[in-house]
C-alpha atoms as a PDB file:
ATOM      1  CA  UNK A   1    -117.409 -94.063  79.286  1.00  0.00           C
ATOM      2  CA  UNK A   2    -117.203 -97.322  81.432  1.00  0.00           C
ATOM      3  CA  UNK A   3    -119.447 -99.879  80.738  1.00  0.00           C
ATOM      4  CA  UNK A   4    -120.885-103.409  81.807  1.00  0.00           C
ATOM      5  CA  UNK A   5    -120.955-105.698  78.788  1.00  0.00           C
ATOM      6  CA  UNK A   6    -124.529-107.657  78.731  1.00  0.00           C
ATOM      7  CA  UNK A   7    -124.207-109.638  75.804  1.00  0.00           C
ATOM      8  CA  UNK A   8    -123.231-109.366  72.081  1.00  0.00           C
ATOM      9  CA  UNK A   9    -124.691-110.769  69.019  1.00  0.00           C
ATOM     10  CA  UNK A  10    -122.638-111.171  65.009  1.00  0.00           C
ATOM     11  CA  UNK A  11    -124.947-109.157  62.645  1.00  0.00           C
ATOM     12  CA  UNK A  12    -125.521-109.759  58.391  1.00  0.00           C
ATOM     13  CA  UNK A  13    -127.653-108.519  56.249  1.00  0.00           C
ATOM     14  CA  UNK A  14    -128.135-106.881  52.739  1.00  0.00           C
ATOM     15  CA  UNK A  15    -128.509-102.919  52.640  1.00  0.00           C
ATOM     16  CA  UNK A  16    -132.182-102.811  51.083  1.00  0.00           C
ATOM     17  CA  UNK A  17    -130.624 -99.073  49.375  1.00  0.00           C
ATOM     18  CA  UNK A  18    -127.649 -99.798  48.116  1.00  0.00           C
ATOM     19  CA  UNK A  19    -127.946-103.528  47.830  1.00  0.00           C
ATOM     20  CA  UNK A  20    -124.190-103.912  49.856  1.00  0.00           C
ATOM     21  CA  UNK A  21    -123.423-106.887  52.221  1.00  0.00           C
ATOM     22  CA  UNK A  22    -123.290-105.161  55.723  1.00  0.00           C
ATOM     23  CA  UNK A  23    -121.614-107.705  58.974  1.00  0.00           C
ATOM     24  CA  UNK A  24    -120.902-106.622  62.026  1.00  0.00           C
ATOM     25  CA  UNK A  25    -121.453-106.811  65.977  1.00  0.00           C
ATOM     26  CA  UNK A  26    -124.444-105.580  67.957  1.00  0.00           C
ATOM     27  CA  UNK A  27    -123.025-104.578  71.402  1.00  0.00           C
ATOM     28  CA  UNK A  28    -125.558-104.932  74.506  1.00  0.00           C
ATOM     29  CA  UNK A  29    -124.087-102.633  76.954  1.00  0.00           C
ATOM     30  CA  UNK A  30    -125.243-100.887  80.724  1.00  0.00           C
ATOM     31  CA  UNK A  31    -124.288 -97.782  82.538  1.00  0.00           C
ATOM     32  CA  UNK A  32    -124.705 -95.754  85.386  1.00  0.00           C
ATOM     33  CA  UNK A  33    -127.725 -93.502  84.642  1.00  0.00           C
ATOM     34  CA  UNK A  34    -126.249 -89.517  84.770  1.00  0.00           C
ATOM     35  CA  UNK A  35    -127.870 -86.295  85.254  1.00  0.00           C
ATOM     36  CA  UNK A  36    -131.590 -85.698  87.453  1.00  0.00           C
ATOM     37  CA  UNK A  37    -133.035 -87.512  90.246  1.00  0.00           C
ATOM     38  CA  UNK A  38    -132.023 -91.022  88.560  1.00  0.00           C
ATOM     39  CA  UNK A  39    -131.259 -94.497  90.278  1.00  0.00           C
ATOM     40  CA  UNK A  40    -129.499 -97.486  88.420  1.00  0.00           C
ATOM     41  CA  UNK A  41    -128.829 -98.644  85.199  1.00  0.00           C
ATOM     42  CA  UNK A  42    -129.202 -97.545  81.569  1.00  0.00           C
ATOM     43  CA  UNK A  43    -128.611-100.116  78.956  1.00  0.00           C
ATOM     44  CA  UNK A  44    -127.958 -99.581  75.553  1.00  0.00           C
ATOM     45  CA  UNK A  45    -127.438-101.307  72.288  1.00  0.00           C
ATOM     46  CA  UNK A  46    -124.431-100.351  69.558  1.00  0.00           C
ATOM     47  CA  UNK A  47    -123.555-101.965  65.875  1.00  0.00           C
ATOM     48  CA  UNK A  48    -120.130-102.280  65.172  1.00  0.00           C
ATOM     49  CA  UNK A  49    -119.509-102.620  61.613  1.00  0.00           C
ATOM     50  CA  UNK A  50    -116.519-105.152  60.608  1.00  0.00           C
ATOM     51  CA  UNK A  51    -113.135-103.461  59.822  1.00  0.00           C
ATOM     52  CA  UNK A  52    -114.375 -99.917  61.576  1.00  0.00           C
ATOM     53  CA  UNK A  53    -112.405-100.324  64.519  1.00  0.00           C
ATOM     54  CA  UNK A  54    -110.371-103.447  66.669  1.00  0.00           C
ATOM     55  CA  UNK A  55    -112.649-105.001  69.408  1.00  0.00           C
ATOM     56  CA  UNK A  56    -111.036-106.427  72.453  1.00  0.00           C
ATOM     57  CA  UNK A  57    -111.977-110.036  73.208  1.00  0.00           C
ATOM     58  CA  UNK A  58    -115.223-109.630  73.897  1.00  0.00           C
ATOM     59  CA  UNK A  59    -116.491-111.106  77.300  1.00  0.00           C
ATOM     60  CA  UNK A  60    -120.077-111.221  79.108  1.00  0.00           C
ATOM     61  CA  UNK A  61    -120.472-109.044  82.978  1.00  0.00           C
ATOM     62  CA  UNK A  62    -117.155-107.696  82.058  1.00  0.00           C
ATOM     63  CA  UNK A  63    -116.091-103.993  82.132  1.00  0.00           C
ATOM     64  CA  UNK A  64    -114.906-101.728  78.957  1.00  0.00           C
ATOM     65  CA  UNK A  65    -114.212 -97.903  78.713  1.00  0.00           C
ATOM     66  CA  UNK A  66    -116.063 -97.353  74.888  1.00  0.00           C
ATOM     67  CA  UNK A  67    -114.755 -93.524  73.233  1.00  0.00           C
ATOM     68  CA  UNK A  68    -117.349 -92.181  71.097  1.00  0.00           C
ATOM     69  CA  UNK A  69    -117.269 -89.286  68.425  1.00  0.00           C
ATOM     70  CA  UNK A  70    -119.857 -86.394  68.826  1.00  0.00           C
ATOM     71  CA  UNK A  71    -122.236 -88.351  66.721  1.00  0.00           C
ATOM     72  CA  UNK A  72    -122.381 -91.348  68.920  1.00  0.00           C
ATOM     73  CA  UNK A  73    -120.099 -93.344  66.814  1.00  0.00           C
ATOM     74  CA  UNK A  74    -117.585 -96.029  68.495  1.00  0.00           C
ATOM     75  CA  UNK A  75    -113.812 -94.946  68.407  1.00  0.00           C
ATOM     76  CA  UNK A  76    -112.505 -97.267  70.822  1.00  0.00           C
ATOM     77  CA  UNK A  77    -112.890 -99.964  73.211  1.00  0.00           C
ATOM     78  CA  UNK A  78    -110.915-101.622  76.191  1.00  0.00           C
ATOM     79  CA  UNK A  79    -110.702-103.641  78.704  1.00  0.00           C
ATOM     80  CA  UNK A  80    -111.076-101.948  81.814  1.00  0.00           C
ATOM     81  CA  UNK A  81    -108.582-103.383  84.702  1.00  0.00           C
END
């Protein structure tokens, strides 16, 4: 899926469970809307945990193609040119 990156933001904080250090990347993200009488944008928001997969360089109002997994999950990421 192609996407417009909005912003980004480094994530850390103790699983309140398991009591495990969790970092990682919140990714602020917009697409075309799909499907139905629909007009513009849909923005979403995805955490990335550290060491689950390579992130490009990550830049603001630039475009990426992000490959999910049937549960939503982020595969992959790149910079679309």
């Amino acid at each position: 899926m192609k996407v417009k990156m909005l912003g980004w933001r480094n994530v850390s904080f103790t699983d309140e469970r398991t009591g495990e250090s969790v970092k990682g990347v919140n990714l602020f993200y917009s697409f075309p809307m799909i499907g139905g009488e629909c007009d513009g944008q849909e923005a979403e928001k995805k955490f990335v945990r550290d060491g689950s997969i390579t992130l490009p360089d990550i830049k603001v109002g630039e475009m990426y193609e992000m490959g999910f997994n049937s549960k939503g999950r982020l595969l992959a990421m790149a910079v679309v040119k």
